[in-house]
C-alpha atoms as a PDB file:
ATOM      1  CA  UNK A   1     116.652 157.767  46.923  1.00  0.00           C
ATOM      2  CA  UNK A   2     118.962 160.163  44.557  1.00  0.00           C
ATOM      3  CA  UNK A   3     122.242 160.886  45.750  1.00  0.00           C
ATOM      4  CA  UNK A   4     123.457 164.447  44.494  1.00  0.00           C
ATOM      5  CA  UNK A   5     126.320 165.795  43.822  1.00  0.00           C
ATOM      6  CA  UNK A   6     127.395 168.056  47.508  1.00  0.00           C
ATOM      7  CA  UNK A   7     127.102 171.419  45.423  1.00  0.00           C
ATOM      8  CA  UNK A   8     123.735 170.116  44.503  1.00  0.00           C
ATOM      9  CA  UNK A   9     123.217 169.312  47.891  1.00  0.00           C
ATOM     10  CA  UNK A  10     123.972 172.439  49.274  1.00  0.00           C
ATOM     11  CA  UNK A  11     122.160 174.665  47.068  1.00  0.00           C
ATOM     12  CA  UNK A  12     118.711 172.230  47.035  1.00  0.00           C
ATOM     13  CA  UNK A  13     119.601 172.763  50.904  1.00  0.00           C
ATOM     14  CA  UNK A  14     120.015 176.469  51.201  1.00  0.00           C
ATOM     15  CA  UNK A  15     116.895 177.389  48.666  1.00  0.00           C
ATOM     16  CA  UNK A  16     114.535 174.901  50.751  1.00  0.00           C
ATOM     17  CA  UNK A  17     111.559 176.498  52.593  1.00  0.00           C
ATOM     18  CA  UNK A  18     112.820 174.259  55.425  1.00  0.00           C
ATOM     19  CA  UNK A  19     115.953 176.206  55.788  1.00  0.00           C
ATOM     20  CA  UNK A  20     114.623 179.517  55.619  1.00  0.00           C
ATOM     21  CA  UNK A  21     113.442 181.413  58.721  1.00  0.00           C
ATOM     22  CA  UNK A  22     109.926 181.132  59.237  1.00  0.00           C
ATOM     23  CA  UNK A  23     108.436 184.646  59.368  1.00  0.00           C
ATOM     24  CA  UNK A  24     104.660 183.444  59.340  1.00  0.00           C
ATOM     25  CA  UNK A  25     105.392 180.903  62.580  1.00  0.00           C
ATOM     26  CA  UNK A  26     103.128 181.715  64.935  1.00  0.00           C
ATOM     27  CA  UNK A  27     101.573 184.884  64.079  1.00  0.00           C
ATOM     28  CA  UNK A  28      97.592 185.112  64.321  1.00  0.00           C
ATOM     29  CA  UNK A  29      95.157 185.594  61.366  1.00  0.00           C
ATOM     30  CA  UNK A  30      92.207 187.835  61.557  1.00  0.00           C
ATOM     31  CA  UNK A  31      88.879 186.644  61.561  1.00  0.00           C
ATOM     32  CA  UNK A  32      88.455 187.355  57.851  1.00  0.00           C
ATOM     33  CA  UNK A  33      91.640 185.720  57.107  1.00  0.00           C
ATOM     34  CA  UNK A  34      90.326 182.338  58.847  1.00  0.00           C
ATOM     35  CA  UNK A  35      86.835 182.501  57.188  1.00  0.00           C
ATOM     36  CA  UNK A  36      88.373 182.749  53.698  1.00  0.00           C
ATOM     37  CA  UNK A  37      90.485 179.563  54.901  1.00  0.00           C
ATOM     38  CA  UNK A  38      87.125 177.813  56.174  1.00  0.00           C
ATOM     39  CA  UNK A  39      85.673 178.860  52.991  1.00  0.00           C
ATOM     40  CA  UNK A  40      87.908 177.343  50.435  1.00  0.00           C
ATOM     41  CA  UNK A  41      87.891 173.691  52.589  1.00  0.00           C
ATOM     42  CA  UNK A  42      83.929 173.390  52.562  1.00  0.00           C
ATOM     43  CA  UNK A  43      82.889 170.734  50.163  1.00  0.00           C
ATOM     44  CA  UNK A  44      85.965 169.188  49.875  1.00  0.00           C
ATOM     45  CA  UNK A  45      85.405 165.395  49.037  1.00  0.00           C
ATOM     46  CA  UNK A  46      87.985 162.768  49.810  1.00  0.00           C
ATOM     47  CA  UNK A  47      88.034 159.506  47.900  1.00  0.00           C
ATOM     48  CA  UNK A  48      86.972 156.072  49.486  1.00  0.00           C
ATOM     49  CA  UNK A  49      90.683 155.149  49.682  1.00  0.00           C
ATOM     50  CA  UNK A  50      91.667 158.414  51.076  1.00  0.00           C
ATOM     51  CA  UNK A  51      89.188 158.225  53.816  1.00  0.00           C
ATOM     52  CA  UNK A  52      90.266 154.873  54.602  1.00  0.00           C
ATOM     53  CA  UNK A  53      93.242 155.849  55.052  1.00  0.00           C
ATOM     54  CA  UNK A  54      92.702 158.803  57.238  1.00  0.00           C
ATOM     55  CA  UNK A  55      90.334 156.120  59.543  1.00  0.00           C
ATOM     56  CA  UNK A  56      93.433 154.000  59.995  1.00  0.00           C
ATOM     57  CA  UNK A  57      96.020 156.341  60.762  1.00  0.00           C
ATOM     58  CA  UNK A  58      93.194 157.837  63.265  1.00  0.00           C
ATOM     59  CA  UNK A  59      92.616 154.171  64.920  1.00  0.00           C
ATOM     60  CA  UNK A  60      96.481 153.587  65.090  1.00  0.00           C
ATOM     61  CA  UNK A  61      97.104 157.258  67.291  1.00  0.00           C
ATOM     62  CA  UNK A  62      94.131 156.415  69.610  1.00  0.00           C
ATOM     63  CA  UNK A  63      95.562 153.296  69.776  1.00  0.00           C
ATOM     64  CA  UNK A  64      99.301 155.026  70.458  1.00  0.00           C
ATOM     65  CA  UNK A  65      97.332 157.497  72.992  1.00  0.00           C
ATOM     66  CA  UNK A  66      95.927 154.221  75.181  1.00  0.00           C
ATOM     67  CA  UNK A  67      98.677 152.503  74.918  1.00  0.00           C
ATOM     68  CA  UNK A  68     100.931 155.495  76.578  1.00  0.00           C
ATOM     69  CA  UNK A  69      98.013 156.227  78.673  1.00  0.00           C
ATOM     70  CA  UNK A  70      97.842 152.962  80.398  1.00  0.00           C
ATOM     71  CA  UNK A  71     102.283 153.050  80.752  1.00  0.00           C
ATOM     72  CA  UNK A  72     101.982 156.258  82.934  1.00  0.00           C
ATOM     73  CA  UNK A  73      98.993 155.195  85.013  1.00  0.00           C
ATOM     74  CA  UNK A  74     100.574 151.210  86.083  1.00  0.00           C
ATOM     75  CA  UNK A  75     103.848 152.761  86.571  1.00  0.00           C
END
């Protein structure tokens, strides 16, 4: 972790996407708009350790989901 200086701070804080208001949040995109999205994720190919990856972290929220599943129906 860096530690910056608290001008550095603020400025890195106040120029952040994270910061700014959101203008996009929420608003819907037309049909065109969502097939050009579709579009430009076909044929993606993830690597072996990538997909791995994804499996696990997949496996470990099902897992979550039962566990917090089987809490709310014994209590």
């Amino acid at each position: 972790m860096v530690l910056l200086p608290p001008r550095s701070m603020r400025i890195r804080s106040t120029s952040s996407s994270s910061s700014r208001e959101r203008t996009d949040m929420g608003r819907t995109v037309s049909a065109e708009t969502r097939a050009k999205m579709s579009a430009a994720k076909k044929g993606r190919v993830f690597s072996p350790e990538h997909r791995a990856k994804l499996s696990a972290a997949a496996k470990a929220r099902q897992a979550r989901i039962r566990l917090l599943r089987s809490a709310v129906i014994i209590h």
